[in-house]
Protein backbone atom coordinates (compact mmCIF):
# COMPACT_ATOMS: atom_id res chain seq x y z
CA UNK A 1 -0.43 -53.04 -15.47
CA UNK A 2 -3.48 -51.39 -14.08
CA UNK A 3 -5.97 -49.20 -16.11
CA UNK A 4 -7.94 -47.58 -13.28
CA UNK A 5 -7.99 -43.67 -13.69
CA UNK A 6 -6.91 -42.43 -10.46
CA UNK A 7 -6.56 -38.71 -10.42
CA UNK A 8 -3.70 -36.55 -10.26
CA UNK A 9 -4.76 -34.88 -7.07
CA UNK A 10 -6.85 -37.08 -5.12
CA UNK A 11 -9.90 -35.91 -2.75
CA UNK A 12 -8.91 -36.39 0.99
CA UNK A 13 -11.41 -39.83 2.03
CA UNK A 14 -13.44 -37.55 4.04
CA UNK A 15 -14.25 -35.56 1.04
CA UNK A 16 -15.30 -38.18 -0.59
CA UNK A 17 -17.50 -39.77 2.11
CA UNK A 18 -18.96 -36.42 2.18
CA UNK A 19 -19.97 -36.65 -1.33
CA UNK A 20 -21.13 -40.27 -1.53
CA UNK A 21 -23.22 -39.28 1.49
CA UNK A 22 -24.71 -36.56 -0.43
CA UNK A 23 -25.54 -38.74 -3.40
CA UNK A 24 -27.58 -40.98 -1.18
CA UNK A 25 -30.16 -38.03 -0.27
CA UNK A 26 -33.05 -37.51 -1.51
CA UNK A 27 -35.48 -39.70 -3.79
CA UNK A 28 -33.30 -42.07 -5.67
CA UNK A 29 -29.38 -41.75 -5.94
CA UNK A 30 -26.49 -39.56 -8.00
CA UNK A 31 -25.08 -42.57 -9.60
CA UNK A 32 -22.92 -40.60 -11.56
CA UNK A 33 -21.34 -39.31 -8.42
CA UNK A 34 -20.74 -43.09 -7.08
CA UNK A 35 -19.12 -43.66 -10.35
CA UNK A 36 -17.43 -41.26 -10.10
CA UNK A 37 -15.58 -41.40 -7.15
CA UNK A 38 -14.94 -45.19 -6.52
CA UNK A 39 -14.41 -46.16 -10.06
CA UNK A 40 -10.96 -43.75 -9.55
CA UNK A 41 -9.88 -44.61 -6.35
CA UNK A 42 -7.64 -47.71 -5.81
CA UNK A 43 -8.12 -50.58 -3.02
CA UNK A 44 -6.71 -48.54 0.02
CA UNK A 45 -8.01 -45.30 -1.56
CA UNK A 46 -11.37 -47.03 -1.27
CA UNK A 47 -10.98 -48.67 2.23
CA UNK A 48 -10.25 -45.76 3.67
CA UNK A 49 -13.09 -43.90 2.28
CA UNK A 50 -15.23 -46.52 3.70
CA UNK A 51 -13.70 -46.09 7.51
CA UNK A 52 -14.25 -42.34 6.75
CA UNK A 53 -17.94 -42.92 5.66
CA UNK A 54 -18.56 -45.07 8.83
CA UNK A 55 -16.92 -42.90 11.34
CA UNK A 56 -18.77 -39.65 10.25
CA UNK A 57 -21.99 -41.33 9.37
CA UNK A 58 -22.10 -44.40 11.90
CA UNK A 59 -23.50 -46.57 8.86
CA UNK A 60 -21.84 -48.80 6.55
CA UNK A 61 -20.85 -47.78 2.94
CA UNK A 62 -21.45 -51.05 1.28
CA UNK A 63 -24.70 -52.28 2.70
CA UNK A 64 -25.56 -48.37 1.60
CA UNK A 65 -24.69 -49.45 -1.90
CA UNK A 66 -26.32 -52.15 -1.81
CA UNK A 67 -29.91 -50.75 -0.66
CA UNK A 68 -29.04 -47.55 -3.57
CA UNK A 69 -27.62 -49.35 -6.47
CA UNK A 70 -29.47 -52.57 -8.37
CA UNK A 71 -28.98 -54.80 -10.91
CA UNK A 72 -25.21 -55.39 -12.74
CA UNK A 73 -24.45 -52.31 -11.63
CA UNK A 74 -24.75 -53.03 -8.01
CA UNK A 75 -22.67 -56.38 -8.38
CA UNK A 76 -19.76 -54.58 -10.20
CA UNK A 77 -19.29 -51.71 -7.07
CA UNK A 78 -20.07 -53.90 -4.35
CA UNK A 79 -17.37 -56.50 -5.92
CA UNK A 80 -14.71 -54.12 -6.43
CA UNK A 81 -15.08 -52.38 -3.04
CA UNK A 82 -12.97 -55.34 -1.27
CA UNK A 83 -9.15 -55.62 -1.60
CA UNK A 84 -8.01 -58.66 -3.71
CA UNK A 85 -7.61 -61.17 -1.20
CA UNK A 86 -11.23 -60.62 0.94
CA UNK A 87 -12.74 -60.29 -3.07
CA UNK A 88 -11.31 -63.49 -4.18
CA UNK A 89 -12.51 -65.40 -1.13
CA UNK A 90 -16.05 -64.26 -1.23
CA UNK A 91 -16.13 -64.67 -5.02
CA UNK A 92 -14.93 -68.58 -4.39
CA UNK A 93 -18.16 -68.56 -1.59
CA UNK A 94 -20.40 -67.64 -3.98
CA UNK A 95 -19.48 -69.63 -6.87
CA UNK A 96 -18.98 -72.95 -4.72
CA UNK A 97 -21.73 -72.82 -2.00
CA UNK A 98 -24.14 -70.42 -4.73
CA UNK A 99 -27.43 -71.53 -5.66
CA UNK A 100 -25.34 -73.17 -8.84
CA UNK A 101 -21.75 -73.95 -8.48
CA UNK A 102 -19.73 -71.99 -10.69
CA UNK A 103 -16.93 -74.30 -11.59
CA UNK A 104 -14.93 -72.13 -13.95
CA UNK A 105 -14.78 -69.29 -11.40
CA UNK A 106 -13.31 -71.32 -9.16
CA UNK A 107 -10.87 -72.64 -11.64
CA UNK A 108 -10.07 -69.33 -12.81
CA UNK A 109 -9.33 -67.69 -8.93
CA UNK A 110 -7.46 -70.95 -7.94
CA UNK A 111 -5.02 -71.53 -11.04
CA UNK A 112 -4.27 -67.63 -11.56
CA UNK A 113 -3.01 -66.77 -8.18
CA UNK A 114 0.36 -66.94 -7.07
CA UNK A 115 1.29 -69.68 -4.38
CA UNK A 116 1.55 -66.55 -1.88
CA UNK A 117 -2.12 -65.16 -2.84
CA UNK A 118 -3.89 -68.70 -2.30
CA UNK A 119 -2.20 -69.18 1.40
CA UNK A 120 -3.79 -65.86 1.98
CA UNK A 121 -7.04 -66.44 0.60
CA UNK A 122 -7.46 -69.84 2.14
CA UNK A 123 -7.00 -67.77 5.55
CA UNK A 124 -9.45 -65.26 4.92
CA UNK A 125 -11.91 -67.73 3.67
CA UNK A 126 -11.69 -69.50 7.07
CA UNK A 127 -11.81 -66.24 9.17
CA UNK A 128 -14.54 -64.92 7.27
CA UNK A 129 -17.12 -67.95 6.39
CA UNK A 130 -15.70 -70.05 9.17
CA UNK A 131 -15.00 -72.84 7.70
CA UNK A 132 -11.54 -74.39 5.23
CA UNK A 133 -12.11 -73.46 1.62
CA UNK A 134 -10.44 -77.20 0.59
CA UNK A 135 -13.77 -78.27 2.49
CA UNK A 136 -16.09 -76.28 0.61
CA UNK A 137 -14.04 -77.63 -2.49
CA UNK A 138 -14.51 -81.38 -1.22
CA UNK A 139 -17.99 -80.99 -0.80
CA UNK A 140 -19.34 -79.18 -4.02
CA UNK A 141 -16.57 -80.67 -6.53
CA UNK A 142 -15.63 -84.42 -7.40
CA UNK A 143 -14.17 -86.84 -9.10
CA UNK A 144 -10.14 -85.61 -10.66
CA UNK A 145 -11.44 -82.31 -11.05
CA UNK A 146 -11.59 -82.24 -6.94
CA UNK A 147 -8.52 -84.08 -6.54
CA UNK A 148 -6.89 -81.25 -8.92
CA UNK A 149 -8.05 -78.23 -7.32
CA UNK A 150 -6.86 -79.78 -3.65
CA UNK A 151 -3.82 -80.58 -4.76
CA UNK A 152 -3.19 -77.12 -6.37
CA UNK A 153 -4.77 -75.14 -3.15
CA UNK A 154 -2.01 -76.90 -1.19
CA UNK A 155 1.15 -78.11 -3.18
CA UNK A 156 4.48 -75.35 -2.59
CA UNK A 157 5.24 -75.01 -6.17
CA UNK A 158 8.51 -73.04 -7.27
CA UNK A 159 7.82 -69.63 -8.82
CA UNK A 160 11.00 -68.64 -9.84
CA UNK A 161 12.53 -68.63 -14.11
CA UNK A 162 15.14 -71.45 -13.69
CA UNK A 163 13.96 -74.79 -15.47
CA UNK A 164 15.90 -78.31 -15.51
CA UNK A 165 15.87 -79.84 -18.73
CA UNK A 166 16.18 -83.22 -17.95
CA UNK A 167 13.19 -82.81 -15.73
CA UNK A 168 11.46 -81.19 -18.46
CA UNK A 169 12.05 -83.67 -21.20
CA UNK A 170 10.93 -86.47 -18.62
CA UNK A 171 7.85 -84.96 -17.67
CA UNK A 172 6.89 -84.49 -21.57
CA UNK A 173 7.61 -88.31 -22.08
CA UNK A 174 5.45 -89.42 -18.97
CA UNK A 175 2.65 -87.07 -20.42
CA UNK A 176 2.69 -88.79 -23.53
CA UNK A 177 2.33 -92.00 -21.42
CA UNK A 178 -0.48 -90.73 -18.83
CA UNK A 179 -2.53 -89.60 -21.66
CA UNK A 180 -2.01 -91.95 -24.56
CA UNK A 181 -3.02 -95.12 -22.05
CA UNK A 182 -6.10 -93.46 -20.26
CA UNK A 183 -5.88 -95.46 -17.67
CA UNK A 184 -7.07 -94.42 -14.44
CA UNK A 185 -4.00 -94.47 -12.64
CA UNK A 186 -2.60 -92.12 -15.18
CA UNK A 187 -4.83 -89.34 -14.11
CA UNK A 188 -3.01 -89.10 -11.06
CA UNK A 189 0.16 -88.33 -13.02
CA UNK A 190 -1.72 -85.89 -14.75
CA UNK A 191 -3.21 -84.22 -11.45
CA UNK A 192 1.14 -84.30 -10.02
CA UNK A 193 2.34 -82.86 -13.02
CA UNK A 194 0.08 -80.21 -13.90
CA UNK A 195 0.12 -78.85 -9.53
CA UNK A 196 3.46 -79.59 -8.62
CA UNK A 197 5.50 -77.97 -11.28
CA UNK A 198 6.65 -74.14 -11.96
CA UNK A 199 4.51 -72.48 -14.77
CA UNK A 200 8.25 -71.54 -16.06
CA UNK A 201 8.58 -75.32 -16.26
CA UNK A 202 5.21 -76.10 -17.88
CA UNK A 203 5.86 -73.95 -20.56
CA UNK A 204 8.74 -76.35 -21.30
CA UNK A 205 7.21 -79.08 -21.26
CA UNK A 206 4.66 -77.58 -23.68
CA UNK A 207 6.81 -76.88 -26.11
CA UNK A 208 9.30 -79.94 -25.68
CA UNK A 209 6.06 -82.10 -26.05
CA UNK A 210 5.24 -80.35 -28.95
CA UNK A 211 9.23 -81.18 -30.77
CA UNK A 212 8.84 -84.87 -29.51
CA UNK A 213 5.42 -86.00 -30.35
CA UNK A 214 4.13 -83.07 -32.86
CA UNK A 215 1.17 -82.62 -31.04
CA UNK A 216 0.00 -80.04 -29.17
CA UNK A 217 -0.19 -80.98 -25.01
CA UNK A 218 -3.32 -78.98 -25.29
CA UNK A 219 -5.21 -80.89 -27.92
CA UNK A 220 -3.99 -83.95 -26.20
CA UNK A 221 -5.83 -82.48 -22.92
CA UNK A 222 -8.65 -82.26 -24.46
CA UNK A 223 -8.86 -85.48 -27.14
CA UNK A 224 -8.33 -87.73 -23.75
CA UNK A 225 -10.12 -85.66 -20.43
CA UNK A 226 -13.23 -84.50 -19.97
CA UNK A 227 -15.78 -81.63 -18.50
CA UNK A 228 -14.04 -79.60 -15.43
CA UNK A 229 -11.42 -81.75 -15.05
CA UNK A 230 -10.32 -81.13 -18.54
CA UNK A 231 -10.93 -77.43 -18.08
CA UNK A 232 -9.19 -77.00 -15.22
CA UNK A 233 -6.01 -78.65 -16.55
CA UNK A 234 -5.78 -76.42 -19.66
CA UNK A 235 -6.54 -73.56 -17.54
CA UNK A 236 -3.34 -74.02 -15.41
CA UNK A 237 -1.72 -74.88 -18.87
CA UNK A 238 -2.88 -71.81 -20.66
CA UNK A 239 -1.99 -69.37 -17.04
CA UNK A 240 1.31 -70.69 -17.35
CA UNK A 241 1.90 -69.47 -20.98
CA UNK A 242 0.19 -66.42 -21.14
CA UNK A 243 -2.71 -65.29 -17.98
CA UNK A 244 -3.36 -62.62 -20.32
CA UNK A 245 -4.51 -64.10 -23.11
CA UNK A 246 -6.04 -66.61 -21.01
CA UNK A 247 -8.15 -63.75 -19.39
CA UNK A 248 -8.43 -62.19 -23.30
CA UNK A 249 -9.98 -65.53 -24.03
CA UNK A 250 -12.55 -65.80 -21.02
CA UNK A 251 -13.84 -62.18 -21.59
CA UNK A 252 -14.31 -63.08 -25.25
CA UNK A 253 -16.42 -65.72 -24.87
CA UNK A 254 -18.32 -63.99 -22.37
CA UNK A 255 -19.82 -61.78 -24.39
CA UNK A 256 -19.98 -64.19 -27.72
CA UNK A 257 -23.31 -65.01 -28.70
CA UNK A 258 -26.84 -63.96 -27.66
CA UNK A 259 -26.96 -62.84 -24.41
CA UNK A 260 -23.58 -62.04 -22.16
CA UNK A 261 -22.80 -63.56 -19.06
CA UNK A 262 -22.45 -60.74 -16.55
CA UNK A 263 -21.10 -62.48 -13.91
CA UNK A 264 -18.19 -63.52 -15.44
CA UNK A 265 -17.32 -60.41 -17.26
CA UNK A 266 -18.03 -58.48 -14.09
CA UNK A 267 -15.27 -60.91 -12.28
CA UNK A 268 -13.06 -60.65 -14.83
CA UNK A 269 -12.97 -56.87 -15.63
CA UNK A 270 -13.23 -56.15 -11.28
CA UNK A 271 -10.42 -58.76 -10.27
CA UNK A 272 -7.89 -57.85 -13.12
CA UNK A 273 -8.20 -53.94 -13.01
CA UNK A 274 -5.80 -53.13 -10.80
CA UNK A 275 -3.78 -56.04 -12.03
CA UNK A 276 -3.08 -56.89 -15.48
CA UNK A 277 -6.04 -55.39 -17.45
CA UNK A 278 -3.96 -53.29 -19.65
CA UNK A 279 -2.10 -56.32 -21.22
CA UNK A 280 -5.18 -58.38 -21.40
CA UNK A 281 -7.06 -55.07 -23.93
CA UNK A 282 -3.34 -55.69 -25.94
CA UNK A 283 -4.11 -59.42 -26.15
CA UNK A 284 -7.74 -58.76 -26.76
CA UNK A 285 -7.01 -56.67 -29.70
CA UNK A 286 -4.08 -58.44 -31.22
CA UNK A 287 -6.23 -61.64 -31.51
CA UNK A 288 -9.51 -60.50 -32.34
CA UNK A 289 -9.03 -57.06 -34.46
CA UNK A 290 -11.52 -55.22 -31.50
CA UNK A 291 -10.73 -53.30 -28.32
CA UNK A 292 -12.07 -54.60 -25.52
CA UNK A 293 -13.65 -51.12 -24.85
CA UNK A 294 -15.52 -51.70 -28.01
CA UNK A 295 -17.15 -55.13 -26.85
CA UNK A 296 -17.80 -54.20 -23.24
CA UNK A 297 -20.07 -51.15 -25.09
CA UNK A 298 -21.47 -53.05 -27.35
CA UNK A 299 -22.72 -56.01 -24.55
CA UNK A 300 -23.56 -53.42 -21.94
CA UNK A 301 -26.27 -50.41 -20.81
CA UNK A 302 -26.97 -47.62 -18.87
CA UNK A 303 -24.60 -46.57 -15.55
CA UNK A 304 -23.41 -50.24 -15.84
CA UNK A 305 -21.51 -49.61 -18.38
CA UNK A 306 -20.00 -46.66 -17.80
CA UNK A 307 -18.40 -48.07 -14.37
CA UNK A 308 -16.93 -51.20 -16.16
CA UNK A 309 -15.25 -49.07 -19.17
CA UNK A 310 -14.28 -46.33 -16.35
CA UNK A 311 -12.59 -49.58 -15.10
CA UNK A 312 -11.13 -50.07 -18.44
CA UNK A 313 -9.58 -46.84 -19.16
CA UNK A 314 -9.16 -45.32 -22.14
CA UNK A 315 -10.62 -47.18 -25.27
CA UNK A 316 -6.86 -48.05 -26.68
């Protein structure tokens, strides 16, 4: 479930054009006002205040933001003005074609998106950068890690509840195999297993390799892979048990330690907003005895702030 605020009575989008307009004038901007006003409107909310701001004002609403705002700030509004599917592809630009490729972003936008969302992104990528995302992938990644992503980009998996038991006990045994061996060839079974199959299903296998071999199919991951291969397959392993705490997880460790890393708790908190956000603050607080409000607080500053916890909601 979302947590975005929208009000009870919304603003007509000229109304708000009118107002964002306003809070350009002058010396400096009212960034309370920006706040204020797309930090509670959804995706079409917000694309139709920017037709409205364009029509009235012949000038564009986002390269506005971007000359007014700077700094985190101006990352988190100009990210969350897109809807999903144009946000996801330019967020996969950036982090594979950036001026350092962002391998976990791209991990995290590829293996938590429905079969349905990545045929759509792969289309808008094309039509907007003009060029396949699988051949951005080629070029920037390698190795099993590239074979992985390619093969999860383009494999038809099933997305439905129903799971075949035989299947599932087979596939447990062959992981034991592909993993124990490390053998080359066995990455391939990896790479089939882990893109082909239902996330239903891989949460079978999960637990049916745990009652065979009493180990966990994540530790053995990890004990036998390595570096974005490895995280790649445990994310699609941990998205197919539970996104949320996946997500729970991510934003965690973005903000453990000295220093946060903005960029990824910007992504995280913009792409999952209007999504899911309000089970990942329940998984953030069941397993680490903090609301997610809390952290985001403690980590961040000034009018930056206050957008990402208005896109948080209430501090539950």
């Amino acid at each position: 479930m979302a947590t975005t605020k929208i009000p009870m009575t919304v603003p007509s989008p000229r109304v708000d054009a009118d107002q964002l307009f306003k809070a350009f004038k002058g010396r400096g901007c009212d960034t309370s006002v920006i706040i204020n006003i797309l930090a509670h409107r959804n995706a079409t909310q917000r694309a139709l205040i920017e037709q409205e701001y364009e029509t009235k004002f012949s000038d564009d609403l986002r390269k506005r933001l971007q000359s007014e705002l700077h700094g985190h700030l101006k990352k988190a509004v100009l990210l969350w003005m897109p809807e999903a599917v144009e946000r996801d592809a330019s967020i996969l630009k950036r982090s594979l074609r950036g001026a350092v490729t962002d391998h976990k972003a791209v991990a995290e936008i590829i293996c938590t998106r429905s079969g349905s969302q990545l045929r759509q992104i792969k289309q808008v990528y094309y039509n907007t950068f003009g060029v396949k995302l699988e051949e951005d992938i080629e070029s920037e990644a390698s190795g099993n890690h590239k074979r992985v992503l390619l093969a999860y980009l383009n494999t038809t998996r099933y997305e439905g509840p129903e799971i075949d038991n035989v299947s599932v006990e087979n596939d447990a045994r062959t992981l034991k195999s592909a993993v124990a061996r490390k053998h080359k060839s066995d990455d391939q079974t990896l790479i089939q297993i882990f893109t082909d199959r239902s996330r239903t299903h891989l949460v079978a296998v999960r637990s049916t390799y745990r009652s065979m071999f009493g180990k966990e199919l994540g530790k053995a991951i990890r004990d036998e892979t390595r570096g974005n291969f490895e995280h790649v397959l445990l994310t699609i392993l941990q998205c197919a048990e539970n996104s949320c705490f996946y997500f729970a997880k991510a934003l965690r460790k973005s903000m453990k330690g000295l220093g946060t890393d903005d960029t990824a708790l910007i992504r995280m908190v913009v792409t999952r907003a209007e999504v899911d956000m309000q089970f990942i603050i329940s998984e953030y607080r069941k397993r680490y005895k903090k609301t997610l409000h809390n952290a985001v607080h403690s980590d961040t500053t000034g009018h930056y702030r206050t957008f990402l916890l208005s896109l948080l909601g209430p501090n539950v």
